[in-house]
N, C-alpha and C. Protein backbone atom coordinates (compact mmCIF):
# COMPACT_ATOMS: atom_id res chain seq x y z
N UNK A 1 20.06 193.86 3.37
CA UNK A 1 21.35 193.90 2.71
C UNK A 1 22.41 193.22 3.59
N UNK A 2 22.70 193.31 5.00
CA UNK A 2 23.11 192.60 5.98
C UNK A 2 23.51 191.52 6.05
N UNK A 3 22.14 190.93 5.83
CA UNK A 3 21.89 189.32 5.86
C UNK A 3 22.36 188.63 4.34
N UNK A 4 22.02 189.28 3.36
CA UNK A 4 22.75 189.15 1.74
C UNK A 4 24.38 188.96 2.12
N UNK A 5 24.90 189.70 2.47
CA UNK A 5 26.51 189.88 2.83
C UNK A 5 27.16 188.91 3.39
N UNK A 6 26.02 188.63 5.06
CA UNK A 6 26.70 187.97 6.16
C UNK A 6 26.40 186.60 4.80
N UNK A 7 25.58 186.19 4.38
CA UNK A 7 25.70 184.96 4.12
C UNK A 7 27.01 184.88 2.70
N UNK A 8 26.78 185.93 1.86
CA UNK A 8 27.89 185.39 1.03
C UNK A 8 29.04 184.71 2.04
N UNK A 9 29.28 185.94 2.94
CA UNK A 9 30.52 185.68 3.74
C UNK A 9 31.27 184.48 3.71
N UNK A 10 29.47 183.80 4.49
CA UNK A 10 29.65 182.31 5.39
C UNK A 10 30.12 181.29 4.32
N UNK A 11 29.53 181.84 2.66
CA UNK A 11 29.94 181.16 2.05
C UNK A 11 31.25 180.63 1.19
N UNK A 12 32.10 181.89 1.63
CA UNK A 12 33.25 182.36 0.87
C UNK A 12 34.36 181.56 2.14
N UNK A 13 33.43 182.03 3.37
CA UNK A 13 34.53 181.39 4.49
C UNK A 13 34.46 179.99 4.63
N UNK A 14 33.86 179.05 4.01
CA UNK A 14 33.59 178.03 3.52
C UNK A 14 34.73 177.41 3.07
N UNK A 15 35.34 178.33 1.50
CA UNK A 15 36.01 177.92 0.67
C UNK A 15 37.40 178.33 1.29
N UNK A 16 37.33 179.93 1.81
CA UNK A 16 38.76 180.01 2.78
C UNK A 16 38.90 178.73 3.67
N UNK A 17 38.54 178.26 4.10
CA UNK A 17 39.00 177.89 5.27
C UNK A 17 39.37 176.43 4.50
N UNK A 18 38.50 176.12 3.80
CA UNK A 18 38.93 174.74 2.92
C UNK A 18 40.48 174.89 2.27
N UNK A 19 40.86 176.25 1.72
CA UNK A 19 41.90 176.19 1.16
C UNK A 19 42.92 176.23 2.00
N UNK A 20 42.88 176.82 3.68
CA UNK A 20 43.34 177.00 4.51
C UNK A 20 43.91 175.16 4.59
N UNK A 21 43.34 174.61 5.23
CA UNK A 21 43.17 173.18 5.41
C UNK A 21 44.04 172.48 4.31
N UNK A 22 43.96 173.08 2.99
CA UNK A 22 45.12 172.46 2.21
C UNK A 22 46.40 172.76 2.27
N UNK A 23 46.20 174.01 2.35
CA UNK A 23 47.60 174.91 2.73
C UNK A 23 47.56 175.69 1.36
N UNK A 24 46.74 175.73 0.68
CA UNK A 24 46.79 176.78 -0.25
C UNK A 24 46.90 178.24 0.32
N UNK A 25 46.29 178.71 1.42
CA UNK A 25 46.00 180.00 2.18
C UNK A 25 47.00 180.11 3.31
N UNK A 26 47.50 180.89 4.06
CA UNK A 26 47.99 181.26 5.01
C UNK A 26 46.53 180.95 6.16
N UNK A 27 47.19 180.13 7.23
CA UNK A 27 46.25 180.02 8.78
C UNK A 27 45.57 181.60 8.77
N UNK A 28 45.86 182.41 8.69
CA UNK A 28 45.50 183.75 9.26
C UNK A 28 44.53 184.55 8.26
N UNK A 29 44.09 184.43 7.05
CA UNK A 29 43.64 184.69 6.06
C UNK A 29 42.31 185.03 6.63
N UNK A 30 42.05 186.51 6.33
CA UNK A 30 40.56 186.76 6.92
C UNK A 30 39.72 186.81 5.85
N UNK A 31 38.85 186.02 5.57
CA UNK A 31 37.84 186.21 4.88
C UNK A 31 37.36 186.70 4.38
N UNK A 32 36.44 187.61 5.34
CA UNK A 32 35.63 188.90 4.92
C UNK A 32 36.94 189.83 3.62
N UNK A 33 37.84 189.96 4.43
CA UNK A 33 38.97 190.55 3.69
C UNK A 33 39.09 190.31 2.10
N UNK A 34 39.51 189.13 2.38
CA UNK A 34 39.36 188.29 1.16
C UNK A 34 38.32 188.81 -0.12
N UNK A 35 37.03 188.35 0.43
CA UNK A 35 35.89 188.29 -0.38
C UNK A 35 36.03 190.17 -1.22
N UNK A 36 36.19 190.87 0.39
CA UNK A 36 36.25 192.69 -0.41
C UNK A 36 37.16 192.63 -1.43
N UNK A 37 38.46 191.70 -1.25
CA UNK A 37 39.17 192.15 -2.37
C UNK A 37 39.28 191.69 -3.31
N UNK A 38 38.56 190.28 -3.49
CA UNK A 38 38.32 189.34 -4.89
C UNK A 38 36.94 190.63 -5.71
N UNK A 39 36.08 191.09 -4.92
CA UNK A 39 34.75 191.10 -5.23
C UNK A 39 34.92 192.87 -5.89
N UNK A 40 35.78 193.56 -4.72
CA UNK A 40 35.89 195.36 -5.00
C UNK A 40 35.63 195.43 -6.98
N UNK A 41 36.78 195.04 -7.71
CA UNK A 41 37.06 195.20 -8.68
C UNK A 41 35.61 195.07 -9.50
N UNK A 42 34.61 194.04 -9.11
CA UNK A 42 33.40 193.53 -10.35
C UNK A 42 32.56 194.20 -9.72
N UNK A 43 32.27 194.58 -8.65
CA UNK A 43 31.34 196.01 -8.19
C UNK A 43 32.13 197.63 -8.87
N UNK A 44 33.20 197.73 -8.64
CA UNK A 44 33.57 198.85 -9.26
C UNK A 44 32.90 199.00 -11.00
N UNK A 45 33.28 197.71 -11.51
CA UNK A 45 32.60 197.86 -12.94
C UNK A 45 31.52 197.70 -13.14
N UNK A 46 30.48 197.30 -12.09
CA UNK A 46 29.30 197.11 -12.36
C UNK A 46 28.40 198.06 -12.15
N UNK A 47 28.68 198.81 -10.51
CA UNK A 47 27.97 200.12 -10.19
C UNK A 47 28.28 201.15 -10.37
N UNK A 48 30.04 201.67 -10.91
CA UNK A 48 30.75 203.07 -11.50
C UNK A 48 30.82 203.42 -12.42
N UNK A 49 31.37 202.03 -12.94
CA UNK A 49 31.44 202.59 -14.68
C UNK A 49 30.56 201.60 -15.25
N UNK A 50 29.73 201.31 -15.53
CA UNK A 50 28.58 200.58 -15.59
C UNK A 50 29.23 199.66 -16.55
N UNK A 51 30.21 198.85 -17.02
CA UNK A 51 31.04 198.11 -17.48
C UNK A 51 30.57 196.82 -17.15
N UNK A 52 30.37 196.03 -18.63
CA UNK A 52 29.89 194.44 -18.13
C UNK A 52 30.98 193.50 -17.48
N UNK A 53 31.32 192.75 -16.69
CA UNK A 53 31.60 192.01 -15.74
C UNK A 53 31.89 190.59 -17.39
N UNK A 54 33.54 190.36 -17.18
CA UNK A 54 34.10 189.29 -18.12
C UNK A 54 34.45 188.20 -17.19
N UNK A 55 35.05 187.19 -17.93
CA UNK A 55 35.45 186.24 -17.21
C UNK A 55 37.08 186.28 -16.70
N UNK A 56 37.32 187.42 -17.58
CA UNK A 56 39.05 188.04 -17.49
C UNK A 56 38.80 188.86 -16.05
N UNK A 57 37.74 189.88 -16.21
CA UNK A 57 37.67 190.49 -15.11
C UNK A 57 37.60 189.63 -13.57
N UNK A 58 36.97 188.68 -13.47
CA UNK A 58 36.69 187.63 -12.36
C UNK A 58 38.04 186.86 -12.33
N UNK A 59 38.71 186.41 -13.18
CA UNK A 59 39.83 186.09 -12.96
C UNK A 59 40.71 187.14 -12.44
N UNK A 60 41.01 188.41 -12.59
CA UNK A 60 42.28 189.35 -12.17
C UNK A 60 41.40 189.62 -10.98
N UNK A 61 40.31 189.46 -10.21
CA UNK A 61 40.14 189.88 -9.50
C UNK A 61 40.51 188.89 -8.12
N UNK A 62 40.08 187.45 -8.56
CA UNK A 62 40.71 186.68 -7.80
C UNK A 62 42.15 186.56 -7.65
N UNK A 63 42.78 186.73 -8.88
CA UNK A 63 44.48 186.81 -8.94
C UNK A 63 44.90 188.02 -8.02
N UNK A 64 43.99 188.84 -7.96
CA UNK A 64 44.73 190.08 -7.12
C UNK A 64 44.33 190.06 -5.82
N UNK A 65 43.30 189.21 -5.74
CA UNK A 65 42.92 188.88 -4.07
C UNK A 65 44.17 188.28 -3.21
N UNK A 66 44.24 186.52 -4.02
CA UNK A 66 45.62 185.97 -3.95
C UNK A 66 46.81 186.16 -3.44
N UNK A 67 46.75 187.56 -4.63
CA UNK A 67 48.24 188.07 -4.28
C UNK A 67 48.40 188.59 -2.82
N UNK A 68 47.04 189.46 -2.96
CA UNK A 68 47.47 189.82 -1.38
C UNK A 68 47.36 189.33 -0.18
N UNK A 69 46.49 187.93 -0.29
CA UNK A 69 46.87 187.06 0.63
C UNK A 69 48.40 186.25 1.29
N UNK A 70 49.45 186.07 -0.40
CA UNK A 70 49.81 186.07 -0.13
C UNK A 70 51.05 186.99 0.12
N UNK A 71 51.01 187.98 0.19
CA UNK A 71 51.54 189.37 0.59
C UNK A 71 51.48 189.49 2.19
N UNK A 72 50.86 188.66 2.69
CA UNK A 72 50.38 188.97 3.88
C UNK A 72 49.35 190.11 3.99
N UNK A 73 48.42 190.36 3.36
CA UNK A 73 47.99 192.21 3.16
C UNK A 73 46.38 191.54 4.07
N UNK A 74 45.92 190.24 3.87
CA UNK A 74 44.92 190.25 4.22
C UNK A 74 44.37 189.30 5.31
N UNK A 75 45.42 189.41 6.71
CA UNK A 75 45.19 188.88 7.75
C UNK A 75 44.08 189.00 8.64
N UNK A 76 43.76 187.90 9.17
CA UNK A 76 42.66 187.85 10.16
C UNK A 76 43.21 189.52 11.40
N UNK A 77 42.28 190.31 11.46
CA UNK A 77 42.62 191.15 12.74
C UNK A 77 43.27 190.97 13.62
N UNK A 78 43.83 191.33 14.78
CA UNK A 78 44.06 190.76 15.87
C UNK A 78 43.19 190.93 17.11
């Protein structure tokens, strides 16, 4: 399960860091962070309330990731 994770990660930090580079993202934008908070919402409906997974849902989930990126909410540690 580990190795499932670490690699989404690598893959998500892929696209952070690309958006970083445009300036879509804040320099400081942690990833891992990121990914929990795009991703929390379509696991909540998938493993709690056993709720099928929309394309609305994947959208508000990224929109609410976003936001809190740019909120500052989801900085690299220190």
């Amino acid at each position: 399960m580990r190795q499932f994770w670490a690699g989404r990660l690598d893959a998500v930090s892929v696209i952070v860091d690309h958006a970083i580079e445009l300036g879509e993202l804040p320099a400081d934008t942690d990833p891992a962070a990121f990914m929990q908070a795009m991703s929390a919402p379509l696991y909540r409906r998938l493993l709690v309330t056993c709720e099928p997974i929309t394309e609305r849902n994947t959208d508000l989930g990224a929109a609410a990731a976003l936001a809190a990126v740019q909120a500052g909410v989801l900085r690299t540690p220190a």
